[in-house]
N, C-alpha and C. Protein backbone atom coordinates (compact mmCIF):
# COMPACT_ATOMS: atom_id res chain seq x y z
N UNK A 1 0.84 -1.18 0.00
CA UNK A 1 0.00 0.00 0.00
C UNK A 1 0.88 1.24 0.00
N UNK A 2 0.32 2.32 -0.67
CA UNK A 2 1.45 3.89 -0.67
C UNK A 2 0.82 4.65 -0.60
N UNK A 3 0.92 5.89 -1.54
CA UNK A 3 0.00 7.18 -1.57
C UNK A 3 -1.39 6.40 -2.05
N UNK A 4 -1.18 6.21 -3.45
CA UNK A 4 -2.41 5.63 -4.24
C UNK A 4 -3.45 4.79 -2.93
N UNK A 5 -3.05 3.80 -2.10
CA UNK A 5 -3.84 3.24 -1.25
C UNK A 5 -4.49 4.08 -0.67
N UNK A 6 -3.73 5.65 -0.11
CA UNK A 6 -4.44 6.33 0.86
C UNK A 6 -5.34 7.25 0.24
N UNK A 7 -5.25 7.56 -0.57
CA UNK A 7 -6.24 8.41 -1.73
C UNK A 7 -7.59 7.58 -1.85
N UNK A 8 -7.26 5.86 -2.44
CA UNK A 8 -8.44 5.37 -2.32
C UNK A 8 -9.28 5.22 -0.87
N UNK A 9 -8.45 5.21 0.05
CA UNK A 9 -8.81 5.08 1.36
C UNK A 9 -9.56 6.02 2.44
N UNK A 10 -9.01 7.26 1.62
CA UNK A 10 -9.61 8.47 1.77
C UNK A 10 -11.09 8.74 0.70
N UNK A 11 -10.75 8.14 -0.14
CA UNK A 11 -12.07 8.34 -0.83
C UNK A 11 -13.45 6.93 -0.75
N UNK A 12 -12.80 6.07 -0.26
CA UNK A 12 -14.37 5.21 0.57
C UNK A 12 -14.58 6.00 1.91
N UNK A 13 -13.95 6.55 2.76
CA UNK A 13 -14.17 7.33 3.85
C UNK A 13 -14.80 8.15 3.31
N UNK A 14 -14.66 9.30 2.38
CA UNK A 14 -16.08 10.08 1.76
C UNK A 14 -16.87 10.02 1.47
N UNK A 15 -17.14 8.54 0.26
CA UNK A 15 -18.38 8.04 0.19
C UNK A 15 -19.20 7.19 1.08
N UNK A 16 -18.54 6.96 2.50
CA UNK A 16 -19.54 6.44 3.26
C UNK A 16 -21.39 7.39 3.66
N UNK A 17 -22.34 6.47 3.43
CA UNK A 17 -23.02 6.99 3.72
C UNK A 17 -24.47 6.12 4.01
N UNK A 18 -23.79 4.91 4.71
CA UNK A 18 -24.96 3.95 5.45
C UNK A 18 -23.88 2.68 5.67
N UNK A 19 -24.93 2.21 6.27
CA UNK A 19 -24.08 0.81 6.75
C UNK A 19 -22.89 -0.13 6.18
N UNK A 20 -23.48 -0.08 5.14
CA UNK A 20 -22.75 -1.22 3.98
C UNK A 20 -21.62 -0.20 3.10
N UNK A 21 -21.27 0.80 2.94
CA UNK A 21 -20.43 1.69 2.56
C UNK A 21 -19.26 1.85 3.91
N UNK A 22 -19.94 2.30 5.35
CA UNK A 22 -19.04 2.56 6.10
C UNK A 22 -18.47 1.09 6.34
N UNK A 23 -19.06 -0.02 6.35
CA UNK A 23 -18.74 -1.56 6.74
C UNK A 23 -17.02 -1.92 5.45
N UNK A 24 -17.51 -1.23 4.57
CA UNK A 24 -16.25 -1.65 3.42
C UNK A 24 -15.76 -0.88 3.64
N UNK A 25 -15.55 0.89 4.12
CA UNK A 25 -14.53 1.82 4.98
C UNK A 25 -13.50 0.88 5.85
N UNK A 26 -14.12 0.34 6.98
CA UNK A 26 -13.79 -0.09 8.28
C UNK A 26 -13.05 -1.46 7.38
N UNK A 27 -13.20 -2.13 6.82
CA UNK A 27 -12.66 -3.61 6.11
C UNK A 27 -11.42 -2.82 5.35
N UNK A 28 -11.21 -1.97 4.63
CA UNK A 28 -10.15 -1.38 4.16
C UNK A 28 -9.09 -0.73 5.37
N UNK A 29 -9.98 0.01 6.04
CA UNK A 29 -8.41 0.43 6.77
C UNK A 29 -8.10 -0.51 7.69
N UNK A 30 -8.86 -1.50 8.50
CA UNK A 30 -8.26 -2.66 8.73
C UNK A 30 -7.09 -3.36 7.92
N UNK A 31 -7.44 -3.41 6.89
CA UNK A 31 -6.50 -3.99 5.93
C UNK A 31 -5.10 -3.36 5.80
N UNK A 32 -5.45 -1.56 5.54
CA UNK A 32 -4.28 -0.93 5.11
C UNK A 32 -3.53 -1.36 7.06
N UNK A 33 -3.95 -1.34 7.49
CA UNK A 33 -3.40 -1.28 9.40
C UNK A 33 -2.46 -2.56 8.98
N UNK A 34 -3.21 -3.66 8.77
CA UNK A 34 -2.33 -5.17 8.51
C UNK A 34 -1.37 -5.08 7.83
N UNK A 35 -1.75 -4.38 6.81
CA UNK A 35 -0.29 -4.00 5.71
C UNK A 35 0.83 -3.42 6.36
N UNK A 36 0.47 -2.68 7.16
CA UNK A 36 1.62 -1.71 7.88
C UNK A 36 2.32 -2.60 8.70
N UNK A 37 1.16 -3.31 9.45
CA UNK A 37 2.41 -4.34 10.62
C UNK A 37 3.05 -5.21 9.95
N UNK A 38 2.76 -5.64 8.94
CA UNK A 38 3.44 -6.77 8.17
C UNK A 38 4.43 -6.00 7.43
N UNK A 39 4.80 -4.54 7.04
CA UNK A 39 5.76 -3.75 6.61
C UNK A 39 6.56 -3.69 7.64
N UNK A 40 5.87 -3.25 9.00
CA UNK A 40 6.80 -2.70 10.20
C UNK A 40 7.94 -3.84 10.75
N UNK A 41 7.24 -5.44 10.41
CA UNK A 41 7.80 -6.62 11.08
C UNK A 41 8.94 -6.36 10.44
N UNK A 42 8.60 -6.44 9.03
CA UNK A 42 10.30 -7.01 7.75
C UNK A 42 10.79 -5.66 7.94
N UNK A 43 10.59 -4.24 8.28
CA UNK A 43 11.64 -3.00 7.62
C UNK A 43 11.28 -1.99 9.08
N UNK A 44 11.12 -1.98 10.10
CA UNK A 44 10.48 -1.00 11.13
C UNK A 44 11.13 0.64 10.94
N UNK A 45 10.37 1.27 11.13
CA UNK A 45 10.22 2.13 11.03
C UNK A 45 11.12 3.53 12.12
N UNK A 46 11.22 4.28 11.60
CA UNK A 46 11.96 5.39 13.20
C UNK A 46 10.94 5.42 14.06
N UNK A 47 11.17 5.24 14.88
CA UNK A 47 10.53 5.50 16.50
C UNK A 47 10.55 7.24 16.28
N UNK A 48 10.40 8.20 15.13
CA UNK A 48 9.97 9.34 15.21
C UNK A 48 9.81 9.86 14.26
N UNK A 49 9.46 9.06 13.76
CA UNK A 49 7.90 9.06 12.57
C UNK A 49 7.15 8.10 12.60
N UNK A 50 5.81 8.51 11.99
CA UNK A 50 5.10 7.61 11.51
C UNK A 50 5.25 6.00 10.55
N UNK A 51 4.48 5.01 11.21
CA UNK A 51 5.09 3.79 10.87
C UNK A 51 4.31 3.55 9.50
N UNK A 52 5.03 2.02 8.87
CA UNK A 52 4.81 2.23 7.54
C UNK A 52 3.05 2.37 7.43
N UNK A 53 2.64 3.11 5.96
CA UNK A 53 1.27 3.57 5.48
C UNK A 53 0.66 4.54 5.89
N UNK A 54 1.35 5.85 7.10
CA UNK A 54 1.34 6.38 7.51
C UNK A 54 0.61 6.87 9.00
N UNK A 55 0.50 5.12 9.80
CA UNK A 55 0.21 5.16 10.77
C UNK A 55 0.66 5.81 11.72
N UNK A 56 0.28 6.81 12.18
CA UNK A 56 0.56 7.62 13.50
C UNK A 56 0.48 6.59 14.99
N UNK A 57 -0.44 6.46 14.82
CA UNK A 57 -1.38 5.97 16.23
C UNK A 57 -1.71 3.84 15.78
N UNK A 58 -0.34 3.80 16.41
CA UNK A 58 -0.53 2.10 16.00
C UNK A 58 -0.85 0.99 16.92
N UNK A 59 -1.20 1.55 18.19
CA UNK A 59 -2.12 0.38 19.67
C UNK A 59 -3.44 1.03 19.50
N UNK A 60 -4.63 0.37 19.90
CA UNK A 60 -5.80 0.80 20.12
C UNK A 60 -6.11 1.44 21.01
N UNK A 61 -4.93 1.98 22.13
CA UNK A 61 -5.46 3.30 22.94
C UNK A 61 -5.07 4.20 21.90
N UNK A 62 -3.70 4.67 21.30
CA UNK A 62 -3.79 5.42 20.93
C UNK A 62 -4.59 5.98 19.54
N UNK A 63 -4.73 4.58 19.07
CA UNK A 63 -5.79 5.23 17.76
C UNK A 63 -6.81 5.74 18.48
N UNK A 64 -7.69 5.07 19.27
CA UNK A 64 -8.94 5.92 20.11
C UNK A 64 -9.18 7.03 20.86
N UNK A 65 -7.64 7.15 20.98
CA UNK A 65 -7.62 8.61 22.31
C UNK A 65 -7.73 9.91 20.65
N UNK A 66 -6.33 9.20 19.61
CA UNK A 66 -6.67 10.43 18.45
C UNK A 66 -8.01 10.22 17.52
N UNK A 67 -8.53 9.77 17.54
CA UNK A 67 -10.17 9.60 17.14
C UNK A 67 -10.76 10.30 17.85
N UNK A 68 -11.13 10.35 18.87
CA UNK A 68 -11.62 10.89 20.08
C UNK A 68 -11.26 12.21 19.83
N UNK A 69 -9.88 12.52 19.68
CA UNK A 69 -9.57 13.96 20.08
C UNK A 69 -9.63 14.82 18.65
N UNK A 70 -9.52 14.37 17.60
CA UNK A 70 -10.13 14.87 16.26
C UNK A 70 -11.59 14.93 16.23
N UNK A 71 -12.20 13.97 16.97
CA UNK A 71 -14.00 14.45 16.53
C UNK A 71 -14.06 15.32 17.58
N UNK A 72 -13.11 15.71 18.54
CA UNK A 72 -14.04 17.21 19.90
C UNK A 72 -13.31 17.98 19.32
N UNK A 73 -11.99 18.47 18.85
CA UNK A 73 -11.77 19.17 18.32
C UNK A 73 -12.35 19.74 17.20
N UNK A 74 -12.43 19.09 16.00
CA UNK A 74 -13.11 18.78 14.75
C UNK A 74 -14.58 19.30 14.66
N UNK A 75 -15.70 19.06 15.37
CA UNK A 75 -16.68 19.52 16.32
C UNK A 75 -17.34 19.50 14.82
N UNK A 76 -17.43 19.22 13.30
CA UNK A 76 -17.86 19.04 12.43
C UNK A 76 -19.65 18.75 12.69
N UNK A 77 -20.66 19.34 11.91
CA UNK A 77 -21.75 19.10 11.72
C UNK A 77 -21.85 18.51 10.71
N UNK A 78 -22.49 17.14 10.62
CA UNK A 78 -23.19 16.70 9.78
C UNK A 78 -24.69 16.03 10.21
N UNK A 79 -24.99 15.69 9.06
CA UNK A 79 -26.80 15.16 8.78
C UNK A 79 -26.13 13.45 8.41
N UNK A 80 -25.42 12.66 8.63
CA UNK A 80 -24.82 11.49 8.32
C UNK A 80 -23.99 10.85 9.38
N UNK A 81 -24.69 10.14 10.50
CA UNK A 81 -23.57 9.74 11.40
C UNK A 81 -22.45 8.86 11.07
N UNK A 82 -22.99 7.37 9.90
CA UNK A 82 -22.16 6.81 9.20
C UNK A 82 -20.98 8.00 8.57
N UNK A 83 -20.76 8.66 7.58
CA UNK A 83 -19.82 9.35 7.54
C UNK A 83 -19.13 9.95 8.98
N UNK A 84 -19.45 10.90 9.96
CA UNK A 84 -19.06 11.22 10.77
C UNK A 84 -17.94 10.30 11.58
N UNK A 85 -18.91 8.59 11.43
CA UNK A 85 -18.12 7.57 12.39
C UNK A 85 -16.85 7.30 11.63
N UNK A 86 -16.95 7.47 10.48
CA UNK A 86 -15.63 6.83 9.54
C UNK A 86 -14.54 7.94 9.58
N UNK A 87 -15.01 9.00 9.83
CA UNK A 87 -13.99 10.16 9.48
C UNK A 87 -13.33 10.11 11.18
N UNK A 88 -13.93 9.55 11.99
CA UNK A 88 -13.58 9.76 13.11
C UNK A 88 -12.41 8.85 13.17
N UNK A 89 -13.22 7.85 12.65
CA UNK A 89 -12.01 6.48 12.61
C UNK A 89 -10.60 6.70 11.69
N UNK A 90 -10.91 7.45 10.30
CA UNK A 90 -9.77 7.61 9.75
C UNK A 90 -8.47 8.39 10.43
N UNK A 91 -9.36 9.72 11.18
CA UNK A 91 -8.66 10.46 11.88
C UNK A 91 -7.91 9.38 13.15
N UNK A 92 -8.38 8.68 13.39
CA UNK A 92 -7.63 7.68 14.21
C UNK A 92 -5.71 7.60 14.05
N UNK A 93 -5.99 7.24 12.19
CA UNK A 93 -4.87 6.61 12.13
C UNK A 93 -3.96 7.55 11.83
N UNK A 94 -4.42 8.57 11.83
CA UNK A 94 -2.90 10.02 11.52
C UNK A 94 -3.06 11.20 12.59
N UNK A 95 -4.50 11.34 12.99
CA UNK A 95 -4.19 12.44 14.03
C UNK A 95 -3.45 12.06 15.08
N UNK A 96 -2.62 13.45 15.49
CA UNK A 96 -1.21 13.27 16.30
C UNK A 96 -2.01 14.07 17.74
């Protein structure tokens, strides 16, 4: 996975907009996440940057604490909670 992955990755995160859209969101960046640990095992990364695919936040506290802290910050209105939940989640994997 590289740029091209995150472009597409970024763009099912936009078109989420019900169950079965955000469900193939959540199945992709799962995926791109797997890709990364299976990059990080064979080539690891600096301990000060981001690990491979541009995971910031690579344990599940910290993806959740920066999820968390991008949607109160973020404070975004929408009419679409499915989108909202995915953007929250994407923000997971890069907000610092």
């Amino acid at each position: 996975m590289g740029v091209k992955d995150d472009i597409e990755l970024m763009s099912l995160c936009d078109c989420v907009e019900d169950e079965a859209t955000f469900i193939r969101f959540v199945k992709a960046l799962a995926a791109d996440f797997e890709d990364s640990r299976v990059k990080e095992n064979a080539n690891p990364s600096s301990p000060y940057s981001p690990a491979a695919n541009g995971w910031e936040n690579t344990t599940i506290n910290a993806f959740l604490d920066a999820a968390t802290a991008w949607a109160h910050d973020s404070q975004t209105e929408t009419s679409n909670p499915w989108k909202r939940a995915a953007q929250m989640l994407m923000a997971g994997k890069i907000y610092e």
